[in-house]
Protein backbone atom coordinates (compact mmCIF):
# COMPACT_ATOMS: atom_id res chain seq x y z
CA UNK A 1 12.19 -51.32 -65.02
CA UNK A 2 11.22 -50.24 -68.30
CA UNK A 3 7.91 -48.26 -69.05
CA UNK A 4 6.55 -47.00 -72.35
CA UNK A 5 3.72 -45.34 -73.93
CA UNK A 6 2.18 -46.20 -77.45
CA UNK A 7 -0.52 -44.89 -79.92
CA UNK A 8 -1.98 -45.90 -82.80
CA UNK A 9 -1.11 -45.56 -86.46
CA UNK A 10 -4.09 -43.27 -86.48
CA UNK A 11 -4.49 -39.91 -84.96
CA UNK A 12 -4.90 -40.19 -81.63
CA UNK A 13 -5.10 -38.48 -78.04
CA UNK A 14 -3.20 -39.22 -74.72
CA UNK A 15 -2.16 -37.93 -71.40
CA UNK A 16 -0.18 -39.88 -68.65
CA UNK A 17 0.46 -38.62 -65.14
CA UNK A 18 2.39 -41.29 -63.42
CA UNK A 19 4.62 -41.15 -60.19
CA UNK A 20 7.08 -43.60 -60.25
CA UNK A 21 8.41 -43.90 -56.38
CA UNK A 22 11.49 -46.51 -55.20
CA UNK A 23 10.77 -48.68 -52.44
CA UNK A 24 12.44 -51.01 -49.88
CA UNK A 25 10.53 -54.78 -51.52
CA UNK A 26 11.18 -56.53 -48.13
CA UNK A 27 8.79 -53.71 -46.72
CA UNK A 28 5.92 -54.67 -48.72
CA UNK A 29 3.08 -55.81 -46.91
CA UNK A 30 1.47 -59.29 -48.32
CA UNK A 31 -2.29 -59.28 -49.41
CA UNK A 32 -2.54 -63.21 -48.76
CA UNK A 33 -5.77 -63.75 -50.47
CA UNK A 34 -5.60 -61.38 -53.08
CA UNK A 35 -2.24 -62.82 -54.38
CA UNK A 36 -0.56 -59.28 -54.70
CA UNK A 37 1.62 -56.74 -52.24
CA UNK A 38 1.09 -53.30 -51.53
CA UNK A 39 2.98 -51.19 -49.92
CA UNK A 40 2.49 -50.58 -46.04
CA UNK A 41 2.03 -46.74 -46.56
CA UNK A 42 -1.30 -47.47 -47.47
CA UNK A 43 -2.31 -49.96 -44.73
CA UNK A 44 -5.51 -48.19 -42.85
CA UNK A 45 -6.14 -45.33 -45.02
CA UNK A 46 -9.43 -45.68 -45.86
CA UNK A 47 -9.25 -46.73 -49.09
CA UNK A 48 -8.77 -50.68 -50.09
CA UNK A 49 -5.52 -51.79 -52.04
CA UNK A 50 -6.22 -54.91 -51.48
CA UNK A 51 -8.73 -56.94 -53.74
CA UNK A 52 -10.19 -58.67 -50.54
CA UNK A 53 -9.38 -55.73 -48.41
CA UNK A 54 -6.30 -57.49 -46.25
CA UNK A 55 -4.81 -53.95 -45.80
CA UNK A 56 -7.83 -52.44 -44.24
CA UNK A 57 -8.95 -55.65 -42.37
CA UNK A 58 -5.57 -55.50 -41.04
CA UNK A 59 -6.33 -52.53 -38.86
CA UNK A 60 -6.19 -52.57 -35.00
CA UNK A 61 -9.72 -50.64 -34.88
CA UNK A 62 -10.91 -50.55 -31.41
CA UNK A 63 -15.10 -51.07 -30.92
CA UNK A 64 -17.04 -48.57 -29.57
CA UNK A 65 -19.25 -49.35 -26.00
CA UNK A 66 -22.48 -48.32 -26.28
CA UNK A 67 -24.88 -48.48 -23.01
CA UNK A 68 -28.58 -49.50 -23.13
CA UNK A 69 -30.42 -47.08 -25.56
CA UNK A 70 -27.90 -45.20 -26.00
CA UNK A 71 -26.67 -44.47 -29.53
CA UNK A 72 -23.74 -44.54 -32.19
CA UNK A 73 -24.17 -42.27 -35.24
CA UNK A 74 -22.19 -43.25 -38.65
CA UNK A 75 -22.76 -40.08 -41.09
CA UNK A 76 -21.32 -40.07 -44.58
CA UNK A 77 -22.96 -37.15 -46.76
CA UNK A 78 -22.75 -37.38 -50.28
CA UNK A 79 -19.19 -38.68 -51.47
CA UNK A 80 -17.50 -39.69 -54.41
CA UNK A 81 -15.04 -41.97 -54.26
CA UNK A 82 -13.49 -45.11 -55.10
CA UNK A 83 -12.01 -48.37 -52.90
CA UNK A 84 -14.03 -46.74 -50.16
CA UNK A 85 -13.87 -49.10 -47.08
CA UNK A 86 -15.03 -48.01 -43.49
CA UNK A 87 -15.33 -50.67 -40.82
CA UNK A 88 -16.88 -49.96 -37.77
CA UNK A 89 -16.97 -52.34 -34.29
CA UNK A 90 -19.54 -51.86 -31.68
CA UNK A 91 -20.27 -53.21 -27.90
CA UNK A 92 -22.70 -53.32 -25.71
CA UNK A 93 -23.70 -55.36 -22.28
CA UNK A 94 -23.26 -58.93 -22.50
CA UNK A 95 -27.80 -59.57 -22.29
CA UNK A 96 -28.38 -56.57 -24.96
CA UNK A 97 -28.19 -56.24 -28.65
CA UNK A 98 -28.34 -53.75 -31.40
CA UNK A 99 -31.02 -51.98 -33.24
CA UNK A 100 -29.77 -50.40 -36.55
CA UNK A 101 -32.06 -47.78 -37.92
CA UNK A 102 -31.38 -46.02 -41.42
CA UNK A 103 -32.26 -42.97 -41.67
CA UNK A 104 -30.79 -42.56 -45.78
CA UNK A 105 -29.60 -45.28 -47.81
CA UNK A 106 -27.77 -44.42 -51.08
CA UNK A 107 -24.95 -46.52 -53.11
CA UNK A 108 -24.78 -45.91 -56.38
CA UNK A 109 -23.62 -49.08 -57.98
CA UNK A 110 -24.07 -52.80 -57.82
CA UNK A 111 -20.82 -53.25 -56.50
CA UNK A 112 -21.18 -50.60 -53.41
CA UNK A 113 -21.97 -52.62 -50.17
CA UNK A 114 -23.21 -52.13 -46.73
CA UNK A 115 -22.28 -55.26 -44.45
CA UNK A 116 -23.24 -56.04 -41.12
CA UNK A 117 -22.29 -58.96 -38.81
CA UNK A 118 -21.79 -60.28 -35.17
CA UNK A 119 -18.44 -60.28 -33.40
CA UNK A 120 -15.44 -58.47 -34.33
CA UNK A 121 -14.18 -59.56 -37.16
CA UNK A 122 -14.92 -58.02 -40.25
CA UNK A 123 -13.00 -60.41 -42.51
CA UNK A 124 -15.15 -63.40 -40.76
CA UNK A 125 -17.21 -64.42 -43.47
CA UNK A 126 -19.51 -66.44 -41.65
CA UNK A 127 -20.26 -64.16 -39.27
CA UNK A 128 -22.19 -61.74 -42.11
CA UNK A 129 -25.44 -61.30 -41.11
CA UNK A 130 -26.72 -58.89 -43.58
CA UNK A 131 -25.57 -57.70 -46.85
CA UNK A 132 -26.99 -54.57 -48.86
CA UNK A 133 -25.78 -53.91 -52.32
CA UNK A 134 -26.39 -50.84 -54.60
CA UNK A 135 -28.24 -49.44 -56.30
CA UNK A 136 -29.94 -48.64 -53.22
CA UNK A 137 -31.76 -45.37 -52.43
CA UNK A 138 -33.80 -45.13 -49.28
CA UNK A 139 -34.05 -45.85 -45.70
CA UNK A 140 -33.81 -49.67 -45.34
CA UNK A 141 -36.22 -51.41 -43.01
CA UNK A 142 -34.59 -51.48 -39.44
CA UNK A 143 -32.41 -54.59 -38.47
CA UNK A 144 -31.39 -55.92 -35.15
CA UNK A 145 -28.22 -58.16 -34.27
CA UNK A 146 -28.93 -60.41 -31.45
CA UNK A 147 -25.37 -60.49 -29.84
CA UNK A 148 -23.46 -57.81 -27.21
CA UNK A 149 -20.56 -57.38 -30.32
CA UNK A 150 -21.58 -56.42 -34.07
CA UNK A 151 -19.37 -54.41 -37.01
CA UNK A 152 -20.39 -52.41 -39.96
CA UNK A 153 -18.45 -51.97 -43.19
CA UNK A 154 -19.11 -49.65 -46.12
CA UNK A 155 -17.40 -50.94 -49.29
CA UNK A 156 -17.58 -48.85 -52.55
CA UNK A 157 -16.47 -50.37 -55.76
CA UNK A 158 -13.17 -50.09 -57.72
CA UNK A 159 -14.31 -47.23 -60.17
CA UNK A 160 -15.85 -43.84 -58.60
CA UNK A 161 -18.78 -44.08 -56.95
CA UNK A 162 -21.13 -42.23 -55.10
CA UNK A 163 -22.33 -43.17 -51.40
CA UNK A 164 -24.32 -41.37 -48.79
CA UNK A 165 -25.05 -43.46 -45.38
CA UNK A 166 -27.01 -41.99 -42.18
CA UNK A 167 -27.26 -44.58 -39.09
CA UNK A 168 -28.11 -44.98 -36.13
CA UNK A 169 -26.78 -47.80 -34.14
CA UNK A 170 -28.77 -48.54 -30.49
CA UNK A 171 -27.90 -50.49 -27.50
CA UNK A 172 -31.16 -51.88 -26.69
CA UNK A 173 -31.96 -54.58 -23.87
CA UNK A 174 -32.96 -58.29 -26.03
CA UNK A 175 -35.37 -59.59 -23.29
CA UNK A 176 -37.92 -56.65 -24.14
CA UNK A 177 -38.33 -57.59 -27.81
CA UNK A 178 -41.57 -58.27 -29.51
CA UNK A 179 -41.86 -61.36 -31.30
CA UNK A 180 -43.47 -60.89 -34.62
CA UNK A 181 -45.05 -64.03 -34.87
CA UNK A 182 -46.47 -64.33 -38.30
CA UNK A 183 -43.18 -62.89 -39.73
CA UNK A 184 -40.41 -64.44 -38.62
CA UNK A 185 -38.55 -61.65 -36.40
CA UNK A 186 -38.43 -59.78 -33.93
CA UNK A 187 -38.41 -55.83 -33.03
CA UNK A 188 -38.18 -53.59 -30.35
CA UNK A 189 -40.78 -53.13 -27.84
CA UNK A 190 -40.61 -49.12 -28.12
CA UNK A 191 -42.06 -49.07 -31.74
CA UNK A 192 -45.13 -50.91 -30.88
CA UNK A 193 -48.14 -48.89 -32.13
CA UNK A 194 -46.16 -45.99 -33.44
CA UNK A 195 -48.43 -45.85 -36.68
CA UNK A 196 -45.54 -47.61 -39.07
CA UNK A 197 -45.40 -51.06 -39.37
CA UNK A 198 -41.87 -52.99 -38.71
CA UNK A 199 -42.76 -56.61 -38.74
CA UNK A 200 -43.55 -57.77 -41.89
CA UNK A 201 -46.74 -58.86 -41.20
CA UNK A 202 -48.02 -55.77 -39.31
CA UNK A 203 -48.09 -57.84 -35.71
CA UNK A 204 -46.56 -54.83 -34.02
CA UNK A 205 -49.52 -52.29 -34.55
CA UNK A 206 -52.16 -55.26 -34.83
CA UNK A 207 -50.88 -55.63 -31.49
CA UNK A 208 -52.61 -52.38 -30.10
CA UNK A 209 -55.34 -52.25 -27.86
CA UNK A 210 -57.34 -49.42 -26.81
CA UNK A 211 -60.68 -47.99 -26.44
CA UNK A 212 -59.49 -45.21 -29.15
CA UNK A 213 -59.51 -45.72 -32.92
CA UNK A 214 -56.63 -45.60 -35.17
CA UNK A 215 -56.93 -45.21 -39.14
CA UNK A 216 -53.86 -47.17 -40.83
CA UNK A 217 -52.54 -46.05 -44.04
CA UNK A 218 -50.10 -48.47 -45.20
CA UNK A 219 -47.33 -47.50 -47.67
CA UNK A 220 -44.63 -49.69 -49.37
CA UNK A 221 -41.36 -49.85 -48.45
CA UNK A 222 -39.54 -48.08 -50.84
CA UNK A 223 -40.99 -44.49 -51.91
CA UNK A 224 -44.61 -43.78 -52.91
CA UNK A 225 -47.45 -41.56 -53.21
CA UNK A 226 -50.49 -41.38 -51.32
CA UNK A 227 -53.47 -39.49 -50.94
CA UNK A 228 -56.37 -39.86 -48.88
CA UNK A 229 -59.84 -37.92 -47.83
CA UNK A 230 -61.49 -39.77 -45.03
CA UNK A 231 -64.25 -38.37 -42.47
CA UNK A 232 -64.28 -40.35 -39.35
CA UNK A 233 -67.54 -40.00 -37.14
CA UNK A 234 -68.09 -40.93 -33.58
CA UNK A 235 -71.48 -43.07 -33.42
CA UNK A 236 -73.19 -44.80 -30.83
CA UNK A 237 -72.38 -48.23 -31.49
CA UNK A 238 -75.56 -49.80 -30.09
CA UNK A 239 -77.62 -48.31 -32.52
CA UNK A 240 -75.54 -49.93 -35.09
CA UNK A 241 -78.29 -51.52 -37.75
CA UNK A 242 -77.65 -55.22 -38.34
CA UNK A 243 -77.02 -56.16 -42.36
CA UNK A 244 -78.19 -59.65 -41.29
CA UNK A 245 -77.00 -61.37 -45.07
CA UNK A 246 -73.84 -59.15 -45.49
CA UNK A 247 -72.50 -60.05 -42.10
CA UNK A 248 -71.77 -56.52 -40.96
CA UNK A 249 -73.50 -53.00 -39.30
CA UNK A 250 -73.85 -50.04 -40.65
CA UNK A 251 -74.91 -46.62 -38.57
CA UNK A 252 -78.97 -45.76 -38.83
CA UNK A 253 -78.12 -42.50 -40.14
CA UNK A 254 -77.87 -44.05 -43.29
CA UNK A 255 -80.87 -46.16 -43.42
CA UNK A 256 -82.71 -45.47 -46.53
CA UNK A 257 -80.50 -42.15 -47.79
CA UNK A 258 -80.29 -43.76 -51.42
CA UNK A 259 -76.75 -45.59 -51.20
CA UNK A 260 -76.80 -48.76 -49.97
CA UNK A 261 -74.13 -49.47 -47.00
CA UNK A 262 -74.69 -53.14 -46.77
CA UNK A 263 -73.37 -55.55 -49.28
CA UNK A 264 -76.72 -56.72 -50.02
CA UNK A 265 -79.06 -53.91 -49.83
CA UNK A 266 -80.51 -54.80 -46.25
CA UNK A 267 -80.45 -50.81 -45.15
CA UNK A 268 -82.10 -50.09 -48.54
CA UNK A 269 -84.42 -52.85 -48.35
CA UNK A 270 -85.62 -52.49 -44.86
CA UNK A 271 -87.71 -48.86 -45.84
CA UNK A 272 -91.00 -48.63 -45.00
CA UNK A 273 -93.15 -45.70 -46.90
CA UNK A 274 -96.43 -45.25 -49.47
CA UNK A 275 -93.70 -44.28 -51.92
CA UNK A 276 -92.43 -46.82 -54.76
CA UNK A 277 -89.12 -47.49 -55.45
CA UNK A 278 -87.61 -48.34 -58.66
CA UNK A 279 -84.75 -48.53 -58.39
CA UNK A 280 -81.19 -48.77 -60.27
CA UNK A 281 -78.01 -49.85 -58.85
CA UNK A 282 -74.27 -48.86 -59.92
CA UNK A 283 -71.55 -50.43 -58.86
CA UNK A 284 -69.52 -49.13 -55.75
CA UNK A 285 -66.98 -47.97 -58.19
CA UNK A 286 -68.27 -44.69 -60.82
CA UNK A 287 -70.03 -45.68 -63.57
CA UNK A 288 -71.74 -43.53 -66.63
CA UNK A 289 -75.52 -44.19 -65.16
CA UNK A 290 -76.02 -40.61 -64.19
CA UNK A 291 -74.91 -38.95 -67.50
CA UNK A 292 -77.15 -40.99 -69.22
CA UNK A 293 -80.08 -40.08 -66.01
CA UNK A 294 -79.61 -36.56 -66.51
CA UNK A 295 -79.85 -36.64 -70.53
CA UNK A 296 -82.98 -38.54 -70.31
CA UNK A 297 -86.57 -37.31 -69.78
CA UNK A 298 -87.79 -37.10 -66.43
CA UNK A 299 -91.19 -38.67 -67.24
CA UNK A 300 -91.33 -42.95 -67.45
CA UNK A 301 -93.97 -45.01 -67.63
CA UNK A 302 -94.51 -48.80 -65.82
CA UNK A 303 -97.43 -50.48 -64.84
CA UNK A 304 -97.78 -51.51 -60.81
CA UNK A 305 -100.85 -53.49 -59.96
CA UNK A 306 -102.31 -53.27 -63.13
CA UNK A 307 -102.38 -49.90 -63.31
CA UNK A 308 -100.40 -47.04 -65.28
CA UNK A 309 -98.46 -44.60 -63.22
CA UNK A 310 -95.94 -41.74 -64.25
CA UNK A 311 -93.07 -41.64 -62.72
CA UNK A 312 -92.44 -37.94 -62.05
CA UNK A 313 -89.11 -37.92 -59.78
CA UNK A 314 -86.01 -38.73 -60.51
CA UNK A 315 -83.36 -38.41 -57.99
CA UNK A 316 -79.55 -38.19 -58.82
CA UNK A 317 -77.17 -38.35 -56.31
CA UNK A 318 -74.14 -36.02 -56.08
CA UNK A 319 -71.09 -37.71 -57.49
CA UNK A 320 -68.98 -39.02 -54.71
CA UNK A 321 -66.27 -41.72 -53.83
CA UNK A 322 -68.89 -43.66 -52.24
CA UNK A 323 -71.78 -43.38 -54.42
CA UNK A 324 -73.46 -46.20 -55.19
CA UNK A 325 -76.81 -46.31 -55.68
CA UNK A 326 -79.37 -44.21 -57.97
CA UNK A 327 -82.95 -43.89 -57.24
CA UNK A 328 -86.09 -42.96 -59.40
CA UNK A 329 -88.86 -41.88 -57.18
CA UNK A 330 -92.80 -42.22 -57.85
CA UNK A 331 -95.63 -41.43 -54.96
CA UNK A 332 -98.07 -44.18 -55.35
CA UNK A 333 -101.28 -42.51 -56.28
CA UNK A 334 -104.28 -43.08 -53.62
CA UNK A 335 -107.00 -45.85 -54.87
């Protein structure tokens, strides 16, 4: 074999490190659908040779037994590397299945991959049941394999990458399931009205009932921000006034206060006093209206009945993420 090294008629840079090592040729091992060889000191290291990873897929891995909820961690902190490829085979009972929960997600590049799939076979094409490629950073919804055999491969790409995987893999019994009917899949029974959603469709903590009260905050999937100020009061509900247009209740504490609670006014409507209302109504969203209230002069004039009255009150409510109503107040004057 010959091997040489050339630059360019310009100035130029280079360094070469090269190890050039003799082999036996009938030893090589035979990547059959990658048409190349490699040589069989690298079969199971790890680290793929092969373009369709024959000398890793090659490997006599044996599959680990899990029992029913018990659980099989796969923890890779932060790595760089390259040709990265980990395969891992799991059993369980012949009537349970697996739940895969991610705890961290992270591959760098398109070409990283997490695979997952039934049996154990890795190289089984058909058998892939779920594929996640890079970029990719956070915990991925949880999946669930519906047969007693599964494998998981992590496959990073040719150049250096960087990959950081936390797993947990659980033996869980398929009969118990909930059926997430509006979504198309099913999860398991123990995450039922645990305050985050799994089906798609939120059937598992719709699914709740209870003479308690929960307050769902619902976030996307992948990271956000949220923030929320909410005060939650415990009212007599047969007191509840009916908003007979709007086609909903609101509490009787509220009942003429100045901000109406009904879509259509019914618990501002439904006063009954010898004062007159005028009144002006903002949107349920802030508006300008009391800038413009407390720049004005607190002295209008209208005529009611026929006669002239001065309105002398003007009431401003204190800004708030529900305010939505502003009043001006006149007594009626005696005739």
């Amino acid at each position: 074999m010959w091997f040489t090294i050339i630059a360019t008629k310009s100035l130029t840079r280079v360094r070469i490190d090269v190890e050039i090592i003799a082999i036996d040729l009938s030893t090589l091992f035979d990547c059959s659908s990658s048409n190349m060889s490699v040589s069989p000191t690298v079969l199971c290291d790890g680290i793929y040779h092969c373009d369709h990873f024959e000398d890793e897929l090659a490997c006599n891995n044996s599959a680990t037994y899990l029992q029913e909820d018990e659980s099989h961690f796969i923890n890779m902190p932060f790595t760089s590397t390259s040709r990265l490829y980990n395969a891992f085979l799991l059993q369980t009972n012949t009537t349970y299945g697996f739940r895969i929960v991610f705890q961290y997600l992270y591959l760098q590049y398109d070409g990283d991959e997490v695979q997952i799939g039934t049996g154990n076979d890795p190289s089984d094409i058909q058998s892939v049941i779920k594929t996640i490629h890079g970029y990719t950073q956070y915990a991925r919804d949880d999946l669930y394999v519906g047969t007693n055999e599964m494998w998981f491969t992590i496959i990073a790409t040719k150049s250096f990458t960087r990959v950081r995987i936390d797993v947990e893999i659980i033996a869980i019994d398929l009969s118990t399931l909930f059926d997430c009917s509006s979504s198309n899949m099913s999860v398991s029974s123990t995450v039922l009205c645990d305050g985050i959603y799994h089906c798609d469709h939120f059937e598992d903590e719709l699914a709740c009932s209870t003479n308690e009260m929960w307050f769902a905050i619902i976030a996307a999937k992948s990271f956000t921000r949220v923030r929320i100020d909410v005060e939650i009061i415990a009212i007599d509900l047969s007191t509840l006034f009916d908003c007979s247009r709007s086609n909903m209740s609101v509490s009787p504490t509220v009942l003429c206060d100045g901000i109406y609670h009904c879509d259509h006014f019914e618990d501002e409507l439904a006063c009954s006093t010898n004062e007159m209302w005028f009144t002006i109504i903002a949107t349920k969203s802030f508006t300008g209206l009391e800038s413009t209230l407390r720049s004005s002069p607190l002295t209008y004039q209208m005529l009611w009945n026929k006669k002239q009255i001065m309105i002398t009150e003007v009431q401003q409510r204190a800004p708030g993420p529900d305010q939505q109503m502003y009043l001006i107040r006149n007594r009626t004057p005696k005739t």
